[in-house]
ModelCIF file with pLDDT and N, C-alpha, C, O atoms, coordinates in Angstrom:
data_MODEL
#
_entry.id   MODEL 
#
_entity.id                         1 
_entity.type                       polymer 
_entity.pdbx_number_of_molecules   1 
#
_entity_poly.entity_id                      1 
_entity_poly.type                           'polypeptide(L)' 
_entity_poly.nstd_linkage                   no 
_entity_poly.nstd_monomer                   no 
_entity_poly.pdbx_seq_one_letter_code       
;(UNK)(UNK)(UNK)(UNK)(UNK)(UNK)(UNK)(UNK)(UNK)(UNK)(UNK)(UNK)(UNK)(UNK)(UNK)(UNK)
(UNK)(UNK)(UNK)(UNK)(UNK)(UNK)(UNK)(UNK)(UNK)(UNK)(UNK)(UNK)(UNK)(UNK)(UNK)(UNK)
(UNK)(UNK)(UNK)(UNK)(UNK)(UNK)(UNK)(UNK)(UNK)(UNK)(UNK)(UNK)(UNK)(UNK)(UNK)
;
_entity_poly.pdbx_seq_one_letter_code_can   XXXXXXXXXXXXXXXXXXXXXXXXXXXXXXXXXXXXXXXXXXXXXXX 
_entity_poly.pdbx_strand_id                 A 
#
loop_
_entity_poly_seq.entity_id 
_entity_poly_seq.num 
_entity_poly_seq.mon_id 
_entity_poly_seq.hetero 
1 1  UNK n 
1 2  UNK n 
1 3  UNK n 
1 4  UNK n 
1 5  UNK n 
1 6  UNK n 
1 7  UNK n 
1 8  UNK n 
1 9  UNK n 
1 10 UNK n 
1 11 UNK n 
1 12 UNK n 
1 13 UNK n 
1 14 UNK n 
1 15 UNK n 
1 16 UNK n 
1 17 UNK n 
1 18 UNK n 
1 19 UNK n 
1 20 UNK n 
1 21 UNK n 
1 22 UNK n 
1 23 UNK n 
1 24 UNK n 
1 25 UNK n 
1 26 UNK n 
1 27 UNK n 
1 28 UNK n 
1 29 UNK n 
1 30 UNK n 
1 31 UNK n 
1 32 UNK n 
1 33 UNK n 
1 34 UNK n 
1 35 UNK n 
1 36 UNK n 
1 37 UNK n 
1 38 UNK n 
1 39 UNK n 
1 40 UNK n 
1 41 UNK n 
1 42 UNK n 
1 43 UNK n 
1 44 UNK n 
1 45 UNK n 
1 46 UNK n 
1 47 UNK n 
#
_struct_asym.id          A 
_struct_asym.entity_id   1 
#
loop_
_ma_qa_metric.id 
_ma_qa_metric.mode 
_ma_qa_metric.name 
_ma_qa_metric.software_group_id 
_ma_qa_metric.type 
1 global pLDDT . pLDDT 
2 local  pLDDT . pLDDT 
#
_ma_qa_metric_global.metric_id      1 
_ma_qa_metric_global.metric_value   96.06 
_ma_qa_metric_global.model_id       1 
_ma_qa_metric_global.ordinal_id     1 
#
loop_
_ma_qa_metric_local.label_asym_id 
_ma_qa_metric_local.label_comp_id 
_ma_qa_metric_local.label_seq_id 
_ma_qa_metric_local.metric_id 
_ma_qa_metric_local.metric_value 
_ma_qa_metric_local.model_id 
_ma_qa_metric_local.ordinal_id 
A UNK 1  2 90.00 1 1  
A UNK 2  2 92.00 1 2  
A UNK 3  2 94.00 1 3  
A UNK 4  2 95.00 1 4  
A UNK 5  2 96.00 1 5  
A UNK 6  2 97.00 1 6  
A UNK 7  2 97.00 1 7  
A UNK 8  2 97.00 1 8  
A UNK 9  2 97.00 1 9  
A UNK 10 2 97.00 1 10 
A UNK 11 2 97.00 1 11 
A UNK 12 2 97.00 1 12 
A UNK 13 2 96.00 1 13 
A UNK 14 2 96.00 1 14 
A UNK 15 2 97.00 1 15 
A UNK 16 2 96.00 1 16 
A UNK 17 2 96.00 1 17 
A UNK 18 2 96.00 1 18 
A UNK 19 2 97.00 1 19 
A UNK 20 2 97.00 1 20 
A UNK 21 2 97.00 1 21 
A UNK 22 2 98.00 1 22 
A UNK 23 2 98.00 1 23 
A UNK 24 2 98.00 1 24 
A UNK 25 2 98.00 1 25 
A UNK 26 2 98.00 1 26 
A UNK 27 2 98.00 1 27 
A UNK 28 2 98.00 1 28 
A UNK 29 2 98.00 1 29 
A UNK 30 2 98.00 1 30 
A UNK 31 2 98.00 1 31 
A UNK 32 2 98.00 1 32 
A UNK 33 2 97.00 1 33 
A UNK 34 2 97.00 1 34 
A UNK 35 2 97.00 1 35 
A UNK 36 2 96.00 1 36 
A UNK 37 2 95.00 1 37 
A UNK 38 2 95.00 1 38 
A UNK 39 2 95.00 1 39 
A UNK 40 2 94.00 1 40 
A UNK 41 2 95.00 1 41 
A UNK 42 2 96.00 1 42 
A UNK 43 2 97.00 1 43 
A UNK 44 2 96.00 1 44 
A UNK 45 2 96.00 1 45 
A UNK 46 2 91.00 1 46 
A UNK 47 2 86.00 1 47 
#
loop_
_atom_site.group_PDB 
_atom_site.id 
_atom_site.type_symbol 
_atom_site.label_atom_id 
_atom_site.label_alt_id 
_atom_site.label_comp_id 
_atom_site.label_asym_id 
_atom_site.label_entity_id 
_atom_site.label_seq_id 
_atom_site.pdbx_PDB_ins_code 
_atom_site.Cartn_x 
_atom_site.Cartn_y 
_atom_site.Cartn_z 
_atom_site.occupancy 
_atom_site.B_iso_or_equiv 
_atom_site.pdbx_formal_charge 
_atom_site.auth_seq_id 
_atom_site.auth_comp_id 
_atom_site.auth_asym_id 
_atom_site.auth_atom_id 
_atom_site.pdbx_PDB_model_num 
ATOM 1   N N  . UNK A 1 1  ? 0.816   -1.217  0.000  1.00 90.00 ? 1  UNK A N  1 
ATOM 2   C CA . UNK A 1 1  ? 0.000   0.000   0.000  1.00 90.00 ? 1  UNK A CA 1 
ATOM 3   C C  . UNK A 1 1  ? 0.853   1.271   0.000  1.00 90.00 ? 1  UNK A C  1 
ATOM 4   O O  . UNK A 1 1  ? 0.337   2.387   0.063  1.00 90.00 ? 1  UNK A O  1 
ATOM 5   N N  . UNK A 1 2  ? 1.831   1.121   -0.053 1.00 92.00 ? 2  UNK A N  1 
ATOM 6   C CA . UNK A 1 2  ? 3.260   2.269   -0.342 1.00 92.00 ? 2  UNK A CA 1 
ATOM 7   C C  . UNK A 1 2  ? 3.468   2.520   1.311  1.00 92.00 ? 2  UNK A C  1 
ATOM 8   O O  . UNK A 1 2  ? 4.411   3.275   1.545  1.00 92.00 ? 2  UNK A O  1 
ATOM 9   N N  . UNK A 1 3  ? 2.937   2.149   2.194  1.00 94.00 ? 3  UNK A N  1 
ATOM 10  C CA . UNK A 1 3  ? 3.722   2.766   3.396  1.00 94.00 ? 3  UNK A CA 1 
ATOM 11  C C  . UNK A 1 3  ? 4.847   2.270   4.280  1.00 94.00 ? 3  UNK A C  1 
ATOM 12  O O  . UNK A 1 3  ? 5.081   1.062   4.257  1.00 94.00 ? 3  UNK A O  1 
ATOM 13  N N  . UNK A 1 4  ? 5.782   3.291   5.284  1.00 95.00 ? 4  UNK A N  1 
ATOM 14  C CA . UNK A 1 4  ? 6.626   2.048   6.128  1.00 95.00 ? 4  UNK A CA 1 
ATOM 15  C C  . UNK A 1 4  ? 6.337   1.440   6.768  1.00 95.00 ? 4  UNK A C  1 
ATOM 16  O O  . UNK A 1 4  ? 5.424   1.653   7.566  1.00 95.00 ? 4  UNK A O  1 
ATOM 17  N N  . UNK A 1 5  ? 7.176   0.154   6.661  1.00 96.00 ? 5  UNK A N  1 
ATOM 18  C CA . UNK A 1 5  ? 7.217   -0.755  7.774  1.00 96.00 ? 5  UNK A CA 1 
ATOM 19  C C  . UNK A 1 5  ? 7.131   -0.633  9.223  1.00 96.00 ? 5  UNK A C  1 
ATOM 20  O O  . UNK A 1 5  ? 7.394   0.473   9.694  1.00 96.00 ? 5  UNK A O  1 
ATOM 21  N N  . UNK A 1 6  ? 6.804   -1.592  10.019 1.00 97.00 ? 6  UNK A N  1 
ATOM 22  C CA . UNK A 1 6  ? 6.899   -0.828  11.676 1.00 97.00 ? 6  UNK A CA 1 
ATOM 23  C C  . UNK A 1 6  ? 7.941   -1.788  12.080 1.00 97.00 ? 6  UNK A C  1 
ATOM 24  O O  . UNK A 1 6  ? 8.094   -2.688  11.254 1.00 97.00 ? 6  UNK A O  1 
ATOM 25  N N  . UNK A 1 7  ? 8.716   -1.850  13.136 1.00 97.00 ? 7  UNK A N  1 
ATOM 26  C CA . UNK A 1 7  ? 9.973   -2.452  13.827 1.00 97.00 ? 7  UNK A CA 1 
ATOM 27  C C  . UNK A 1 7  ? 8.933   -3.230  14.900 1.00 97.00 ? 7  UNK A C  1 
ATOM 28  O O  . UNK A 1 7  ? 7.854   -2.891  15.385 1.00 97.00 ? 7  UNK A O  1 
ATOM 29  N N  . UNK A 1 8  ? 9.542   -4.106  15.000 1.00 97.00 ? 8  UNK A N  1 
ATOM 30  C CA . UNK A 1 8  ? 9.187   -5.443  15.821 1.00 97.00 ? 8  UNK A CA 1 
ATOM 31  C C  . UNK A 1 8  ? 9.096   -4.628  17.106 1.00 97.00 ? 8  UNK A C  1 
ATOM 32  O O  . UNK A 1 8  ? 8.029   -4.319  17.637 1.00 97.00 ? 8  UNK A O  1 
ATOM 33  N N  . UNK A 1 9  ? 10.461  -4.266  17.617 1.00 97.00 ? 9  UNK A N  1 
ATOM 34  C CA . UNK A 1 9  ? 10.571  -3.486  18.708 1.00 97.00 ? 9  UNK A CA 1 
ATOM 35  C C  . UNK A 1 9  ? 9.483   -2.119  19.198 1.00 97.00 ? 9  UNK A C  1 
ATOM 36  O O  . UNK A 1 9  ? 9.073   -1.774  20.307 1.00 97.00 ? 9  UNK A O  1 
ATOM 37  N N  . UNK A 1 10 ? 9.295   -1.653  18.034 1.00 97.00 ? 10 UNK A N  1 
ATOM 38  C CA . UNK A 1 10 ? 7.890   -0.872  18.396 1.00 97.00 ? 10 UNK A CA 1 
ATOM 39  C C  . UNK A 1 10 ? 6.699   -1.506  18.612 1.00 97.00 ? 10 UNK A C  1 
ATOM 40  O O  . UNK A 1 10 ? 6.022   -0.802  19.361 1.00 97.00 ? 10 UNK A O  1 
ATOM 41  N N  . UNK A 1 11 ? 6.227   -2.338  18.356 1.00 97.00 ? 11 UNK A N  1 
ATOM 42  C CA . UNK A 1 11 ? 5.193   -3.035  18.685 1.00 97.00 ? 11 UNK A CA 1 
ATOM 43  C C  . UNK A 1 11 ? 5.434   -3.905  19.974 1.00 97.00 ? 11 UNK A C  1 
ATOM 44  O O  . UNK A 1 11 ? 4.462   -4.029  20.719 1.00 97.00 ? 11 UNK A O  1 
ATOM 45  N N  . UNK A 1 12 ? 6.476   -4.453  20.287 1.00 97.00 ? 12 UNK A N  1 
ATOM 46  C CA . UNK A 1 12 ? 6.585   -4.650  21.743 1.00 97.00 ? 12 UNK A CA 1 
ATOM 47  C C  . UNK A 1 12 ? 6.380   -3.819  22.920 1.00 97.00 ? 12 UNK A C  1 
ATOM 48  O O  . UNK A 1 12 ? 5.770   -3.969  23.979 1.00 97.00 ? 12 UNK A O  1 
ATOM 49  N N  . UNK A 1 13 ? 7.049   -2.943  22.426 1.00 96.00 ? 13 UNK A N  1 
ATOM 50  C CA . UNK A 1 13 ? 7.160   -1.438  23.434 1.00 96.00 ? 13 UNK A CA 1 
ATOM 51  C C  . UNK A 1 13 ? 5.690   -0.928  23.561 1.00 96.00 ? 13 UNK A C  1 
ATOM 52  O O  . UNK A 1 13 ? 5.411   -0.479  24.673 1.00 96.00 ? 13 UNK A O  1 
ATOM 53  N N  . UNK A 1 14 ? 4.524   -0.915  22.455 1.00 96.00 ? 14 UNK A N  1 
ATOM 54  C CA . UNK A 1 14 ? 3.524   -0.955  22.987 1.00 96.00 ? 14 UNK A CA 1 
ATOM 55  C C  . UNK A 1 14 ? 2.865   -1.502  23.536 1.00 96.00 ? 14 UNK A C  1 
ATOM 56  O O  . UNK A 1 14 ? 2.064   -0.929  24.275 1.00 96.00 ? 14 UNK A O  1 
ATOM 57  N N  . UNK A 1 15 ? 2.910   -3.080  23.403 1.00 97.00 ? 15 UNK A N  1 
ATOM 58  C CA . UNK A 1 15 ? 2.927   -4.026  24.432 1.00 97.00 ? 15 UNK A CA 1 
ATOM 59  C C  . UNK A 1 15 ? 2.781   -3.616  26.315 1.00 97.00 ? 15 UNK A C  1 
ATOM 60  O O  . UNK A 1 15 ? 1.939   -3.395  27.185 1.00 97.00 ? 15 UNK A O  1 
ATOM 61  N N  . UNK A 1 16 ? 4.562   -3.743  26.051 1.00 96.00 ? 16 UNK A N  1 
ATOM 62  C CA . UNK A 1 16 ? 4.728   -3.882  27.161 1.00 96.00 ? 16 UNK A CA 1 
ATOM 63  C C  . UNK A 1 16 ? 4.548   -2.531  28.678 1.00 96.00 ? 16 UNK A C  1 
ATOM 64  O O  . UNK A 1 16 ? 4.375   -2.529  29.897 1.00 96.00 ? 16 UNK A O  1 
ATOM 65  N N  . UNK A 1 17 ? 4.718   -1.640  27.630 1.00 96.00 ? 17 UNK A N  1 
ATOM 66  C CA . UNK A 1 17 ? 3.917   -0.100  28.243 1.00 96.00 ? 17 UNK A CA 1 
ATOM 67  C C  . UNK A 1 17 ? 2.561   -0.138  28.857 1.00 96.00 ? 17 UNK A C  1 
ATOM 68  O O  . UNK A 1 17 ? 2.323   0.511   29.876 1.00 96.00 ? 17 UNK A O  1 
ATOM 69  N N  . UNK A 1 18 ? 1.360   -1.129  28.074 1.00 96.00 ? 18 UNK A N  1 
ATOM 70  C CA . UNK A 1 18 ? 0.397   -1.432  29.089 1.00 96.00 ? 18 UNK A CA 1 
ATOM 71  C C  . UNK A 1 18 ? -0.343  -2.292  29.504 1.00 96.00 ? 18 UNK A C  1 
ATOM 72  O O  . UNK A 1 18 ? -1.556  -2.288  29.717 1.00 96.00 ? 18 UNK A O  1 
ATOM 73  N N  . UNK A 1 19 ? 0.816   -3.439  29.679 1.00 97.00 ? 19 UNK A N  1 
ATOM 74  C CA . UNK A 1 19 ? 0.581   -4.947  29.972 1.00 97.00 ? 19 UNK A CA 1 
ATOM 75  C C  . UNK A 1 19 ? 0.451   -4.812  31.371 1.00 97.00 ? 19 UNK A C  1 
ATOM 76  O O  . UNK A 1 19 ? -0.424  -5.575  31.779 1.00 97.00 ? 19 UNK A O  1 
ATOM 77  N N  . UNK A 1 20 ? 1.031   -4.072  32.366 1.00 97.00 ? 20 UNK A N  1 
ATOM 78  C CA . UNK A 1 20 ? 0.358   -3.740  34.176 1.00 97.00 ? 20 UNK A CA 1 
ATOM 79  C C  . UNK A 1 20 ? -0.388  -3.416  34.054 1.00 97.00 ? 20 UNK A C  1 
ATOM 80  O O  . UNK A 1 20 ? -1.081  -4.198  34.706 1.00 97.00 ? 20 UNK A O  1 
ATOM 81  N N  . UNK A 1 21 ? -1.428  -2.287  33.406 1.00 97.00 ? 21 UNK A N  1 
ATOM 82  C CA . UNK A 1 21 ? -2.489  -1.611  34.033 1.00 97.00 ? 21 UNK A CA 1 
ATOM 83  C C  . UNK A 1 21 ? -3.503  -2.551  33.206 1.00 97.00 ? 21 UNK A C  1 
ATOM 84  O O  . UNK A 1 21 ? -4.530  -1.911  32.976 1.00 97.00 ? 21 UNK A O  1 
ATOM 85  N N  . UNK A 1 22 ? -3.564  -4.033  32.612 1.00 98.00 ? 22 UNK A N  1 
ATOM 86  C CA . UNK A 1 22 ? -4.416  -4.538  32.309 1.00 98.00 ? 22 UNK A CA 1 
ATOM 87  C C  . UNK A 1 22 ? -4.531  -6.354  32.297 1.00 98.00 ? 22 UNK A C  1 
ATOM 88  O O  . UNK A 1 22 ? -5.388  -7.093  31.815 1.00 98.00 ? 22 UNK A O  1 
ATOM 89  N N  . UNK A 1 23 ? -2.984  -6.709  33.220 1.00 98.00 ? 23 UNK A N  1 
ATOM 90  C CA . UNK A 1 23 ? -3.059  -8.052  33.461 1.00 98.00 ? 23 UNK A CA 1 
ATOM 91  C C  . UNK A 1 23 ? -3.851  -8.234  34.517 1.00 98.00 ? 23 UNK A C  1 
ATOM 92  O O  . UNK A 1 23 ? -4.345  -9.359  34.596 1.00 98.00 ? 23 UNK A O  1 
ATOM 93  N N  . UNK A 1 24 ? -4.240  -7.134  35.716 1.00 98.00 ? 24 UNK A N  1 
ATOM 94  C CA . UNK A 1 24 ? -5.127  -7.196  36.789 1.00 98.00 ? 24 UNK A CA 1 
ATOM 95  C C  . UNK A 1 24 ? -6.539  -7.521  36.569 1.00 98.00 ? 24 UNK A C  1 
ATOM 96  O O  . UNK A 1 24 ? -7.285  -7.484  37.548 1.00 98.00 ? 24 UNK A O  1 
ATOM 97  N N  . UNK A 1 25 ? -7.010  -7.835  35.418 1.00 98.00 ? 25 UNK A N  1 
ATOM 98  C CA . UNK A 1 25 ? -8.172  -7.815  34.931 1.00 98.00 ? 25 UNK A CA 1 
ATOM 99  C C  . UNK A 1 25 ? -8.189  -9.194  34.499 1.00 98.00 ? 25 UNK A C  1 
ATOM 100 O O  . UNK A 1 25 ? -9.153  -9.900  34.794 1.00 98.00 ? 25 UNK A O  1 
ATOM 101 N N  . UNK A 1 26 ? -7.218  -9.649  33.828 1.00 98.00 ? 26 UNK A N  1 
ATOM 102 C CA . UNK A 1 26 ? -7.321  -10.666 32.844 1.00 98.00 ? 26 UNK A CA 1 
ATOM 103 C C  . UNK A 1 26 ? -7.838  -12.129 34.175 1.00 98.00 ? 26 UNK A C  1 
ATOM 104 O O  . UNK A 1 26 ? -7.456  -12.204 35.343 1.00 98.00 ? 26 UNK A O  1 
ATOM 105 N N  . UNK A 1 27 ? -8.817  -13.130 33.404 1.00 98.00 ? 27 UNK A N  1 
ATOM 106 C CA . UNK A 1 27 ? -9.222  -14.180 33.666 1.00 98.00 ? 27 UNK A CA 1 
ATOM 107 C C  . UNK A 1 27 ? -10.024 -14.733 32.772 1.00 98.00 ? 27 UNK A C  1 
ATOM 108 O O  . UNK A 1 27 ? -10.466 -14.350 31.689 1.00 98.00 ? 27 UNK A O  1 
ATOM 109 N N  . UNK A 1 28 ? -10.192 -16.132 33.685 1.00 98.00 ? 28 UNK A N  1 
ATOM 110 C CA . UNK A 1 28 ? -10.846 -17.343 32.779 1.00 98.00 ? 28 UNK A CA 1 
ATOM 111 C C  . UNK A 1 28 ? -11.998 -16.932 32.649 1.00 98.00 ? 28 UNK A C  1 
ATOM 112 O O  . UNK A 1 28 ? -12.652 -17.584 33.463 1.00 98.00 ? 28 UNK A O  1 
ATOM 113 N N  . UNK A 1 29 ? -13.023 -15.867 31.832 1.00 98.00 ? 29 UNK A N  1 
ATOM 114 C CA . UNK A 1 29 ? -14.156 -16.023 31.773 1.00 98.00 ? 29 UNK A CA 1 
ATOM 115 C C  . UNK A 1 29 ? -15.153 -17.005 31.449 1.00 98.00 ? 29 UNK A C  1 
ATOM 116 O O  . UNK A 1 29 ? -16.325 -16.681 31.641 1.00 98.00 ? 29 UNK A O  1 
ATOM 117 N N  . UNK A 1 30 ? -14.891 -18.184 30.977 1.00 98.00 ? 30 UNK A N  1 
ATOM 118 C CA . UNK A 1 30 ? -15.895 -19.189 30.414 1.00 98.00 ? 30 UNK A CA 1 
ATOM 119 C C  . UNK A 1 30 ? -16.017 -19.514 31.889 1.00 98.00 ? 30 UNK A C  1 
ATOM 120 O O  . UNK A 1 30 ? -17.215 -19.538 32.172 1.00 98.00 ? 30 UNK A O  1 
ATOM 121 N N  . UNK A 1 31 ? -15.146 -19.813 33.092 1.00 98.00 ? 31 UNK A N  1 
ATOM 122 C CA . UNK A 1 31 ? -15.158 -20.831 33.889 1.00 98.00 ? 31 UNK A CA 1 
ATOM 123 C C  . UNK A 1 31 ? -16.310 -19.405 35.001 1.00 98.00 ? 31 UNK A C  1 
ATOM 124 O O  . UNK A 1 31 ? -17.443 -19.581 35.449 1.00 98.00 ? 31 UNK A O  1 
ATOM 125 N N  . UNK A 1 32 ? -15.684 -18.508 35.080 1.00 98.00 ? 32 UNK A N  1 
ATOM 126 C CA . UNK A 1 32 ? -16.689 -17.152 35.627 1.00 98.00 ? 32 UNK A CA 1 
ATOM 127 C C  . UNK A 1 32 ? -17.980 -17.487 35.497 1.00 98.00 ? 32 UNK A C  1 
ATOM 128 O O  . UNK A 1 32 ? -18.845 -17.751 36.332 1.00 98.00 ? 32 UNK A O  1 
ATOM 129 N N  . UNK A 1 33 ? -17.985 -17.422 33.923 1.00 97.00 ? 33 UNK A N  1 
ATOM 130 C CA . UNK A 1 33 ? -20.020 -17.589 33.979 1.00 97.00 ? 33 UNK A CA 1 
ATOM 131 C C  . UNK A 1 33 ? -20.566 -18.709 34.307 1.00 97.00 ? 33 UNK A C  1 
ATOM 132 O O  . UNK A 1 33 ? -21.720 -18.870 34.707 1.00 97.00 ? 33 UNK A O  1 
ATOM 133 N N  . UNK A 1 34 ? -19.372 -19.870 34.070 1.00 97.00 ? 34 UNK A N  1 
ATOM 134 C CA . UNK A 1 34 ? -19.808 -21.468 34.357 1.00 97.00 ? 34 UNK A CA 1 
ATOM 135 C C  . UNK A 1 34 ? -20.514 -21.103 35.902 1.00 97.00 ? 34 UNK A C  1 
ATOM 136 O O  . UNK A 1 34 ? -21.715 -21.152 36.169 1.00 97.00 ? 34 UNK A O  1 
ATOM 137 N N  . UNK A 1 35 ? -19.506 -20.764 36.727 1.00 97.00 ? 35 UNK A N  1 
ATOM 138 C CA . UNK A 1 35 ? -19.886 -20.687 38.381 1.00 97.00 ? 35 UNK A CA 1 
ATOM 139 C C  . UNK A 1 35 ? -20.979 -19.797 38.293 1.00 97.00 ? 35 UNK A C  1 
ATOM 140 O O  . UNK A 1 35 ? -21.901 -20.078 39.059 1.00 97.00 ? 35 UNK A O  1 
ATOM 141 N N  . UNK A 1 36 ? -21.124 -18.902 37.651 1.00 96.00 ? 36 UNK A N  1 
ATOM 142 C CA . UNK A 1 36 ? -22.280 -17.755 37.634 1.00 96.00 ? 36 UNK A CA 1 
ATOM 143 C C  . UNK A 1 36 ? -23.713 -18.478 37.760 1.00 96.00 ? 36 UNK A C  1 
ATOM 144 O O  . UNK A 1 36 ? -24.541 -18.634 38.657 1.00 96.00 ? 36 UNK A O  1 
ATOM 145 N N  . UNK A 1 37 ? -23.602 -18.794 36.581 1.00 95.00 ? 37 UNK A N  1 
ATOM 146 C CA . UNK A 1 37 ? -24.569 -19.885 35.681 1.00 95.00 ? 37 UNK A CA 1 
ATOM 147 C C  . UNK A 1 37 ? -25.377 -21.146 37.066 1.00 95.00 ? 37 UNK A C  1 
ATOM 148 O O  . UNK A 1 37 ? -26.534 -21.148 37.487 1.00 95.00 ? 37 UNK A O  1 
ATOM 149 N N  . UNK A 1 38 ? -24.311 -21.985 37.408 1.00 95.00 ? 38 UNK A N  1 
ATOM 150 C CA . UNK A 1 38 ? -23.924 -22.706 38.331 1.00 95.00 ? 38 UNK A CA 1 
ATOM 151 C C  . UNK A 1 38 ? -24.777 -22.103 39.544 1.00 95.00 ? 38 UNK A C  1 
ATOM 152 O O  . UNK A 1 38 ? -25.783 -22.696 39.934 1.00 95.00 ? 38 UNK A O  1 
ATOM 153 N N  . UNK A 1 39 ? -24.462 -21.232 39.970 1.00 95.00 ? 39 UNK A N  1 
ATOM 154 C CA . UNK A 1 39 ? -24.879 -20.775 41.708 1.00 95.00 ? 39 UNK A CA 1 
ATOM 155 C C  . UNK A 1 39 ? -26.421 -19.516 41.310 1.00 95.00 ? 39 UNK A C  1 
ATOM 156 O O  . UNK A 1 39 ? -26.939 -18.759 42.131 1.00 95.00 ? 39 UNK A O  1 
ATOM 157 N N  . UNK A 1 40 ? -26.749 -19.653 40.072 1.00 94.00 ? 40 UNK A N  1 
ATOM 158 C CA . UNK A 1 40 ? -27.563 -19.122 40.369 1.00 94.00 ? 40 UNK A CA 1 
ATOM 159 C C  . UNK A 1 40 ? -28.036 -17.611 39.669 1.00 94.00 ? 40 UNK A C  1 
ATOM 160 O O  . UNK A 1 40 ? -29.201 -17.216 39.621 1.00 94.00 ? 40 UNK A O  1 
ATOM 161 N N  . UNK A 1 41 ? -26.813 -16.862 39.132 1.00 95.00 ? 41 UNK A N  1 
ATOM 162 C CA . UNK A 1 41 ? -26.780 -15.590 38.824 1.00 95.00 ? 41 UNK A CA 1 
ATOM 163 C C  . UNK A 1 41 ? -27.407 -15.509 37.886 1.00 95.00 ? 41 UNK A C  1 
ATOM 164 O O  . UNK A 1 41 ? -27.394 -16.415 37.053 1.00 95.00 ? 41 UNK A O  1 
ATOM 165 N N  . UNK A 1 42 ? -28.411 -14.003 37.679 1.00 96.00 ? 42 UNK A N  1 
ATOM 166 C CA . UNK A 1 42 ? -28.406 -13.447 36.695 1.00 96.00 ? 42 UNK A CA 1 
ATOM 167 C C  . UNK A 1 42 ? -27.598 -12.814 35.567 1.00 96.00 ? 42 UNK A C  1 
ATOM 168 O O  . UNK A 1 42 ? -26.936 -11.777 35.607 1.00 96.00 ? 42 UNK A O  1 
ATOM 169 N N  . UNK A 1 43 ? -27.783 -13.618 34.597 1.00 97.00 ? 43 UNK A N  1 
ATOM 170 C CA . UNK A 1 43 ? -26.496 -13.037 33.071 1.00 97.00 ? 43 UNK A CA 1 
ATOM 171 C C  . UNK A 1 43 ? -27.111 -12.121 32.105 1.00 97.00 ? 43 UNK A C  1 
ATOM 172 O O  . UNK A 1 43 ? -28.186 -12.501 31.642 1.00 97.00 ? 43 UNK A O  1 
ATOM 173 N N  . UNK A 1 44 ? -26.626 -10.933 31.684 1.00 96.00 ? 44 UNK A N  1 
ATOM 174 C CA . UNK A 1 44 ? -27.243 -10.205 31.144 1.00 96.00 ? 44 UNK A CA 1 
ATOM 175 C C  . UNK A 1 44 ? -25.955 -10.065 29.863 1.00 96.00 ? 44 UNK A C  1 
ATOM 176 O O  . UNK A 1 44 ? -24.854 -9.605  30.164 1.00 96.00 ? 44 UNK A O  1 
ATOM 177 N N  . UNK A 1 45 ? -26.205 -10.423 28.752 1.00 96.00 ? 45 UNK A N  1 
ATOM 178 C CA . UNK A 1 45 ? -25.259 -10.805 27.496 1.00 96.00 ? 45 UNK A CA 1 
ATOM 179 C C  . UNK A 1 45 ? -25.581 -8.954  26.779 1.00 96.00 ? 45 UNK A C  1 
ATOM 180 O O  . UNK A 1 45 ? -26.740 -8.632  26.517 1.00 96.00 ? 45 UNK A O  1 
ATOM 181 N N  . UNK A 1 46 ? -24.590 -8.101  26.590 1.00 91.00 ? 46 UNK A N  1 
ATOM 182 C CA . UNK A 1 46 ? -24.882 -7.198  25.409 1.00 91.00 ? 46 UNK A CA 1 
ATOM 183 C C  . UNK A 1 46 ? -24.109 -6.997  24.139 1.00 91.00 ? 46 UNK A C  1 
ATOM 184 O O  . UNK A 1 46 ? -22.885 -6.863  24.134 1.00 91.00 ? 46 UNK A O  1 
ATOM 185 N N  . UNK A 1 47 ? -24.808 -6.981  23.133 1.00 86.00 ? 47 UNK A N  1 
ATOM 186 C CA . UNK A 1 47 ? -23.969 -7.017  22.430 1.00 86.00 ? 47 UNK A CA 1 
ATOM 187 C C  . UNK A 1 47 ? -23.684 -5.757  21.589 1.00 86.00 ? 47 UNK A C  1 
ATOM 188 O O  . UNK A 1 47 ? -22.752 -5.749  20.785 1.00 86.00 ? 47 UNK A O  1 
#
């Protein structure tokens, strides 16, 4: 498409710049709603 390339290293660096403020979040959601599902909860899906 005529434009430059990007460096490997730049795309890490964005990476890794905000991989803390969003591994605190990360989990197994299938197994979440399983227990949800499981004990009872109301699931409200939006899409």
């Amino acid at each position: 498409l005529g434009h430059e390339e990007v460096a490997a290293q730049a795309v890490l660096e964005e990476l890794t710049s905000v991989a803390g403020a969003v591994l605190p979040y990360m989990d197994r959601v299938w197994k979440i709603l399983d227990e949800a599902r499981r004990g009872g909860s109301r699931i409200l899906f939006e899409g």
